[in-house]
Protein backbone atom coordinates (compact mmCIF):
# COMPACT_ATOMS: atom_id res chain seq x y z
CA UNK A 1 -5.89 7.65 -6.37
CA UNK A 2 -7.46 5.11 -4.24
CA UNK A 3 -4.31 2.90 -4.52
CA UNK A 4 -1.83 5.82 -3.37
CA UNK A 5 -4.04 6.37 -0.31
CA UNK A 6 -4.16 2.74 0.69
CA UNK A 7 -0.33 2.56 0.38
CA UNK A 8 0.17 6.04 2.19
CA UNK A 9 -1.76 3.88 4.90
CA UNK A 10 -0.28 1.18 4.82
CA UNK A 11 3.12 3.15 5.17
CA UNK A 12 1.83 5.34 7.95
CA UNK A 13 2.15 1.49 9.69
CA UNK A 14 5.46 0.87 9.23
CA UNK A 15 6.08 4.15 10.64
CA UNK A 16 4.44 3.38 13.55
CA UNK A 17 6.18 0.45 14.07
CA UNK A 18 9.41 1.73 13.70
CA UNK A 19 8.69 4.04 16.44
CA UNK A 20 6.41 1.89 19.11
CA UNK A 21 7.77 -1.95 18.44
CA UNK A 22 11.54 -0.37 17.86
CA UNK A 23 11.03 0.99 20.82
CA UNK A 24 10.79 -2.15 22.61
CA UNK A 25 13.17 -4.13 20.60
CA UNK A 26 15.30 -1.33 21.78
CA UNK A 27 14.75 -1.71 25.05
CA UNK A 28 15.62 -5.58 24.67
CA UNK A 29 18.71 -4.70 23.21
CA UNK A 30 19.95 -2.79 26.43
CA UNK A 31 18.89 -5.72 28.83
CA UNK A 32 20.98 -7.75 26.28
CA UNK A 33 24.20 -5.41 26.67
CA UNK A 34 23.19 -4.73 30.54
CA UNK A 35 25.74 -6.72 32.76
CA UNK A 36 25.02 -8.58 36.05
CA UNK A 37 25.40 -5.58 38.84
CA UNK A 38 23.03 -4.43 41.03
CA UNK A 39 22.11 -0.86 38.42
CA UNK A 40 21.82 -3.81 35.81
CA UNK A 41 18.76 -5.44 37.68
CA UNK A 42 17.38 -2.34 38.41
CA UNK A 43 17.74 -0.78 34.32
CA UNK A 44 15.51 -4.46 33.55
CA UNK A 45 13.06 -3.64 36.02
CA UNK A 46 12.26 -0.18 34.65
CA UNK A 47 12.54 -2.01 31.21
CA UNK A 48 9.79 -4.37 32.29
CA UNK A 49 8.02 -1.35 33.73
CA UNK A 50 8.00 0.90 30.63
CA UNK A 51 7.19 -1.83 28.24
CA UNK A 52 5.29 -4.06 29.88
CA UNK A 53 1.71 -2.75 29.35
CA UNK A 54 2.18 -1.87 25.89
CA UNK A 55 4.51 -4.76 24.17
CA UNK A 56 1.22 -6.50 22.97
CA UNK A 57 -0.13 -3.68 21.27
CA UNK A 58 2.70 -2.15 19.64
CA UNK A 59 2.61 -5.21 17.27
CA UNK A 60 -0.91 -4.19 16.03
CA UNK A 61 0.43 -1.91 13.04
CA UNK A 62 2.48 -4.67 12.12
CA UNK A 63 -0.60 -6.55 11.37
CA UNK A 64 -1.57 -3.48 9.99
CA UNK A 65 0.92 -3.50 7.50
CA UNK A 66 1.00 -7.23 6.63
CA UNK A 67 -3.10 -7.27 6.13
CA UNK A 68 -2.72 -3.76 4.03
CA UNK A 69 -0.05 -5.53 1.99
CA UNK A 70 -2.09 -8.82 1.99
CA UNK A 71 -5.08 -7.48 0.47
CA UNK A 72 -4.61 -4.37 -1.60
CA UNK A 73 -1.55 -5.46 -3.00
CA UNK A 74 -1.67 -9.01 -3.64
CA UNK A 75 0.87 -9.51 -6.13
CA UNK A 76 3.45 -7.59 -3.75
CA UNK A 77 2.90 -9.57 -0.83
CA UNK A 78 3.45 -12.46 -2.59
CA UNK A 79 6.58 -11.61 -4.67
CA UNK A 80 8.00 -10.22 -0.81
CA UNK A 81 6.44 -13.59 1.14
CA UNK A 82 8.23 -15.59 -1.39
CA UNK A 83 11.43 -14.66 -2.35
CA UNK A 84 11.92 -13.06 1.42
CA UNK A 85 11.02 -16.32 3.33
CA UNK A 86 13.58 -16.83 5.43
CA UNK A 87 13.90 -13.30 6.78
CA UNK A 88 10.85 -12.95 7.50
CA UNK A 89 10.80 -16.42 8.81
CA UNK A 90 13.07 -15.36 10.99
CA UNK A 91 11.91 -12.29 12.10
CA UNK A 92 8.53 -14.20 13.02
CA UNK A 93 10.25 -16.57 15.10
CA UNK A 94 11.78 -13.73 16.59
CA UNK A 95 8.99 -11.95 17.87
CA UNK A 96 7.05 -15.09 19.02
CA UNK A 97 9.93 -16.35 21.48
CA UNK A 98 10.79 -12.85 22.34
CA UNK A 99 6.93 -11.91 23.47
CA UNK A 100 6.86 -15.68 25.32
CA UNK A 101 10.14 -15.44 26.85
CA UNK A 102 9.04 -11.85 27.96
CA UNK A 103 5.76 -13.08 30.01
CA UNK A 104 7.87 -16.39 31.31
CA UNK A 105 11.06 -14.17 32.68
CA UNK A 106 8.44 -12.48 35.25
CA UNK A 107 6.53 -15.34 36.11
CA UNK A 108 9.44 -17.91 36.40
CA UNK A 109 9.63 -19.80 39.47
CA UNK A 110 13.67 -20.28 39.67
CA UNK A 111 16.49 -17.68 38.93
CA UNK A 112 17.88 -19.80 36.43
CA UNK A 113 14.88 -20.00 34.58
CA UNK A 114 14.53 -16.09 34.59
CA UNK A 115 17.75 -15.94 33.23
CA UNK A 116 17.58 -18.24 30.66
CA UNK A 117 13.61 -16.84 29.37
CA UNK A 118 15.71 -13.16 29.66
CA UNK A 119 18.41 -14.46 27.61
CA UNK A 120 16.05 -15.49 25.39
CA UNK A 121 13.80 -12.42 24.94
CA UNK A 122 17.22 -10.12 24.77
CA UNK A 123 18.74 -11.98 22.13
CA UNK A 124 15.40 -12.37 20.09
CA UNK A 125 15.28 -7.99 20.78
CA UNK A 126 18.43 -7.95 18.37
CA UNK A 127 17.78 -10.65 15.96
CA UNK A 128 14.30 -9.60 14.82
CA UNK A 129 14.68 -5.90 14.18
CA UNK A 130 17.59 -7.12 12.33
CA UNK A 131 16.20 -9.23 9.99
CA UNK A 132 12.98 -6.58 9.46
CA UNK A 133 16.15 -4.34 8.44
CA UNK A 134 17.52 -6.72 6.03
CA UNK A 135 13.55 -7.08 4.37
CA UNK A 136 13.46 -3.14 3.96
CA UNK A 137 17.21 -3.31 2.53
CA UNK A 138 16.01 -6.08 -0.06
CA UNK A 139 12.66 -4.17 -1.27
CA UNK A 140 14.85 -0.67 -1.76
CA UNK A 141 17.96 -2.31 -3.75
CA UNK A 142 15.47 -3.64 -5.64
CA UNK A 143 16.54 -7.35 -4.74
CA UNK A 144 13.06 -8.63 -4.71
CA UNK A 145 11.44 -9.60 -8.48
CA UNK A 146 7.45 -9.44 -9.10
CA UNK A 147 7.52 -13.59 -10.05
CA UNK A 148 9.09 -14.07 -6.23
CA UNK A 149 12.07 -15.62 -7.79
CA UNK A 150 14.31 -14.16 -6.22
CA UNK A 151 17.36 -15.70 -5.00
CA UNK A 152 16.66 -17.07 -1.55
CA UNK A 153 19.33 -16.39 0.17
CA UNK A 154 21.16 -13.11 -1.60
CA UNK A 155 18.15 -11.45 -2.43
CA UNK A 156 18.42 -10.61 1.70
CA UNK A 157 22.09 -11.08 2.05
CA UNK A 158 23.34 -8.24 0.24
CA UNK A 159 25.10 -5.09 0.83
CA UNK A 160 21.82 -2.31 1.50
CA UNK A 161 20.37 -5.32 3.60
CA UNK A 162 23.10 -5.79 6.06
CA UNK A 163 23.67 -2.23 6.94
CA UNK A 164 19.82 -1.59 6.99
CA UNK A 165 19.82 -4.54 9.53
CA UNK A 166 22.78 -3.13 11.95
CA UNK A 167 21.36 -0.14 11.61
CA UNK A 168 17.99 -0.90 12.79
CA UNK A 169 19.20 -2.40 15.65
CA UNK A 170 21.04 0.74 16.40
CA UNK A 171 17.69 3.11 15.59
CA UNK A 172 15.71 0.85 17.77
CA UNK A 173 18.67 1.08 21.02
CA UNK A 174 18.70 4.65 20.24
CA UNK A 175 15.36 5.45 20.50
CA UNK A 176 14.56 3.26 23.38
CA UNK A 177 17.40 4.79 25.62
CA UNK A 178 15.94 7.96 25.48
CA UNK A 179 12.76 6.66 25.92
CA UNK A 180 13.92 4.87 29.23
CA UNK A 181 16.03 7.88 30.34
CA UNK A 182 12.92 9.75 30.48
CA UNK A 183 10.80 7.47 32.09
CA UNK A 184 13.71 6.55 35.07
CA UNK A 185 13.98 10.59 35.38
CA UNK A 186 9.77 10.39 35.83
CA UNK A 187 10.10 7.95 38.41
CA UNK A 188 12.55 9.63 40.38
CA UNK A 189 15.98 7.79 39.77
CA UNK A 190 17.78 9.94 38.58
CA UNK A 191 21.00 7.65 39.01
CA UNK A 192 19.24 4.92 36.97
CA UNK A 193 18.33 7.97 34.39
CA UNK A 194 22.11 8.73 33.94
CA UNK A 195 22.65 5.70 33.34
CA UNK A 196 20.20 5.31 30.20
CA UNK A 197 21.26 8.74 29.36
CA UNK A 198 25.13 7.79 28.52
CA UNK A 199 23.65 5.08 26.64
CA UNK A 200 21.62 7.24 24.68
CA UNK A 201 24.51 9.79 23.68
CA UNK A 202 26.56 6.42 22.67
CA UNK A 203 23.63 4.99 20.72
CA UNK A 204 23.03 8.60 18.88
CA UNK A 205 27.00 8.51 18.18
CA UNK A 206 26.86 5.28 16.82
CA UNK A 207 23.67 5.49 15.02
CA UNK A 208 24.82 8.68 13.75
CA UNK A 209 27.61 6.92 11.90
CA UNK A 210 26.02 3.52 10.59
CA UNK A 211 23.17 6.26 8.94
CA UNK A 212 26.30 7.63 7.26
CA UNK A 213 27.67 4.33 5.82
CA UNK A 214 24.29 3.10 5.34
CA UNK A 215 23.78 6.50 3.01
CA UNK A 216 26.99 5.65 1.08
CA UNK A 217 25.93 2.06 0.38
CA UNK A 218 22.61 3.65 -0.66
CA UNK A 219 24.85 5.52 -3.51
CA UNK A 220 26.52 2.53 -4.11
CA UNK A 221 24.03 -0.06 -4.68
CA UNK A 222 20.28 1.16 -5.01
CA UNK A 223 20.72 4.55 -7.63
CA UNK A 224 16.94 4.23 -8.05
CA UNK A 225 16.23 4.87 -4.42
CA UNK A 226 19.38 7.63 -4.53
CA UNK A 227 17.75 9.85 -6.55
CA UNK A 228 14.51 9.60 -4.56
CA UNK A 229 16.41 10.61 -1.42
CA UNK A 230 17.94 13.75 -3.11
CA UNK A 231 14.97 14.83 -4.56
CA UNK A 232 11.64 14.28 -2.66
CA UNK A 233 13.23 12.68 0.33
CA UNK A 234 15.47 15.25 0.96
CA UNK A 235 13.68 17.79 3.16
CA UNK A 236 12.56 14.48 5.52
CA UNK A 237 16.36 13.29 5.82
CA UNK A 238 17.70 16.62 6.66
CA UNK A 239 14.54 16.91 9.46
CA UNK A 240 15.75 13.22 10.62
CA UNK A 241 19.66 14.47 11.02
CA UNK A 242 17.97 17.19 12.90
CA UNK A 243 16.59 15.76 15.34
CA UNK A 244 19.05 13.63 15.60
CA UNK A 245 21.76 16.26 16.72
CA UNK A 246 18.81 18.40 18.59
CA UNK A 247 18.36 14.48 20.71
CA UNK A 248 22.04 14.49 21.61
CA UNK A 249 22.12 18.59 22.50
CA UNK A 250 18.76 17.99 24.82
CA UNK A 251 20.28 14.67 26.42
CA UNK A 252 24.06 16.90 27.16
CA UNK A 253 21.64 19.59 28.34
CA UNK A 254 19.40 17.24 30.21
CA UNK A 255 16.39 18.57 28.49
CA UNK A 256 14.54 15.46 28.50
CA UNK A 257 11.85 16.36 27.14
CA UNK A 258 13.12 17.76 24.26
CA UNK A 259 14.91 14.65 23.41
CA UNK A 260 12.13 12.12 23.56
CA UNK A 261 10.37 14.50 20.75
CA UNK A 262 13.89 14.87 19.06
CA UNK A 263 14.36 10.78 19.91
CA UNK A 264 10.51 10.47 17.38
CA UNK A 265 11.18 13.25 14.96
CA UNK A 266 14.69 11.85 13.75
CA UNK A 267 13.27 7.86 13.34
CA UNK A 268 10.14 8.72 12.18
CA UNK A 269 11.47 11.54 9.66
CA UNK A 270 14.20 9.09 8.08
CA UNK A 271 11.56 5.86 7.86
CA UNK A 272 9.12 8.17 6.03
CA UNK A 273 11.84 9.84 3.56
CA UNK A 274 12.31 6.03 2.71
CA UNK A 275 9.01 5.80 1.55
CA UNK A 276 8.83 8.95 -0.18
CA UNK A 277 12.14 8.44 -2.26
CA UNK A 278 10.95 5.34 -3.36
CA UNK A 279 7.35 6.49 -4.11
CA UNK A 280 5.27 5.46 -6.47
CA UNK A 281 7.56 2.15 -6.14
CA UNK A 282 5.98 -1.11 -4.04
CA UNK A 283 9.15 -2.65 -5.38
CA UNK A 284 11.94 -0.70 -5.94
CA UNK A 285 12.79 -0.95 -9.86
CA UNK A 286 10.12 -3.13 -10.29
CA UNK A 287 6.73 -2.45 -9.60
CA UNK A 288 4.84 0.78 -9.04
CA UNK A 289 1.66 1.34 -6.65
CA UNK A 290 -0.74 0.55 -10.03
CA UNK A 291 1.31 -2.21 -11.48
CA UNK A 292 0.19 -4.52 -8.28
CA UNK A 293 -2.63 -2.67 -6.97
CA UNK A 294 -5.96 -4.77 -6.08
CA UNK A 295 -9.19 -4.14 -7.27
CA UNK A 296 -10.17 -0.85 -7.11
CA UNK A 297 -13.64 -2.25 -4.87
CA UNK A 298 -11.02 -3.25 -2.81
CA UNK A 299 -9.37 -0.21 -2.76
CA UNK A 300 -12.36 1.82 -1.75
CA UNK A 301 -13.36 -0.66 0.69
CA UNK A 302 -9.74 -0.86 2.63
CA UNK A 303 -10.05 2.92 3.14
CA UNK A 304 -13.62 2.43 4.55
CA UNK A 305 -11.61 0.01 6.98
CA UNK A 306 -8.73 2.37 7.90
CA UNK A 307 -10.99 4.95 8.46
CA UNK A 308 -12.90 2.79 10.82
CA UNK A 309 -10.04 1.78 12.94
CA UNK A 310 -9.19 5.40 12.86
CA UNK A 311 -12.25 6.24 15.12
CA UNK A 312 -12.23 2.99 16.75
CA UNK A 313 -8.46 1.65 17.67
CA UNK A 314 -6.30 4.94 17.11
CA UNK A 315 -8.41 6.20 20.10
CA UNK A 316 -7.79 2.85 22.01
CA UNK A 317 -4.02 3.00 21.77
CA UNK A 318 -3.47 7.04 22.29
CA UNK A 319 -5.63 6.13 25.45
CA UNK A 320 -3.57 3.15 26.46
CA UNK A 321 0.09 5.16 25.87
CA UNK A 322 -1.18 8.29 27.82
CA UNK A 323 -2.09 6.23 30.92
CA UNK A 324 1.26 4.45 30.71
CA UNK A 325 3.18 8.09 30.11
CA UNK A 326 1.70 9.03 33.33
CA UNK A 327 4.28 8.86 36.68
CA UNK A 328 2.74 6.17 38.53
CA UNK A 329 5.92 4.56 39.94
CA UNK A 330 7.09 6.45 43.26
């Protein structure tokens, strides 16, 4: 019991990450696909606005996750570490040159230099969501052995990992035009919000159709995780394609509002029916939640710990994202 609480944890991380850091790789992929015009400068200023005081913590739950992994399930961690290396190699070297190039592109002394250190943090936006997507595509096709002998380069490479790499650079653009939509509207631009709002409806479009493929490939390739998502997972994929379509009604009825909760409701929903189709699986088709559990000590004493940051750094961060929701820019 202990272990299925420490995983439901650990999940509730990657959750959170998919909604707060996608966010912000999101918002790097729209600087990326921006242009060079004058509503182009000002989309990357409300960019660097919106994201700026919370980039830093947004990659707390994925230390979460990693340290959850780590610790309570050891042999997991390493079989993913191992055979995974170069994605998540990848995906590290992502986020560092993305969070430096970030901080350099507003203090850079020439405009050359703030173009190349935006370049750099744009293009990093799109590679590292992508190769997160390829890790989660590798763990559900069940591409990822318990010895971490897995092939190094096609145990990432294959069918289920590609499409779950496009399309979490499309979930992450998708959810961070809406996002940005909403907080140009706060500010008063509402030419700028139009702007992130067409972007939005294209990114829900799009999105709407890699899910699709990404479903059939499901079919295809990972049966195990299939069944999950037409049993358990159902209810939570059918509450993801709603708010999906309730995000693109509220955005064509300019009910903001609505479609930033829509915008959370349809990521968060389809993340978490991931997790429940492939429940009590760590490793799809391989290992269960008690095949590479920890000690159950540890157990009991991770839950101490999660219930500690509960009352100490939950608080923190809902503290930290309300002052940042509020209008301050006029």
């Amino acid at each position: 019991m202990s272990a299925d609480l420490v995983a439901a944890a650990m999940f509730a991380g990657v959750v959170l990450y998919a909604l707060f850091g996608g966010a912000d790789y999101g918002a790097g992929v729209w600087d990326l696909t921006a242009g060079r015009d004058d509503m182009a400068d000002r989309a990357r200023r409300q960019i660097d606005r919106s994201i700026g005081p919370v980039w830093e913590a947004n990659h707390v739950w994925l230390i979460f996750v990693i340290v959850m992994l780590w610790t309570g399930f050891p042999r997991a961690f390493s079989a993913v570490m191992t055979t995974l290396a170069v994605p998540w190699s990848l995906a590290g070297l992502g986020i560092v040159f993305r969070g430096g190039a970030f901080v350099f592109r507003k203090s850079s002394p020439t405009y050359a230099q703030a173009q190349l250190h935006g370049a750099v943090f744009a293009a990093s936006s799109v590679v590292t969501p992508f190769f997160l997507g390829t890790i989660a595509g590798a763990i559900a096709s069940g591409r990822v052995p318990i010895d971490g002998g897995g092939d190094p380069l096609t145990s990432w490479t294959g069918p289920l990992s590609i499409v779950g790499g496009v399309l979490a650079v499309l979930v992450t653009a998708f959810l961070a035009a809406v996002l940005l939509t909403v907080d140009a509207d706060r500010r008063g631009d509402q030419e700028l919000s139009e702007w992130f709002r067409r972007r939005a409806l294209l990114a829900a479009a799009v999105t709407g159709v890699a899910a699709l493929t990404a479903a059939a490939t499901i079919e295809a390739t990972a049966p195990s995780l299939a069944d999950g998502l037409h049993g358990p997972g159902a209810p939570l994929v059918i509450a993801s394609a709603v708010g999906g379509i309730t995000t693109a009604w509220a955005l064509l009825r300019r009910r903001l509002a609505v479609a930033r909760i829509g915008a959370f409701v349809a990521v968060a929903a389809v993340v978490t029916g991931w997790g429940v189709a492939q429940y009590p699986d760590v490793l799809v088709d391989v290992a269960t939640i008690d095949d590479v559990a920890g000690a159950p000590v540890t157990m009991r004493m991770l839950l101490v710990v999660v219930a500690a940051a509960g009352v100490i750094v939950v608080p923190a961060l809902v503290w930290l994202l309300r002052l940042v929701d509020q209008p301050r820019w006029k």
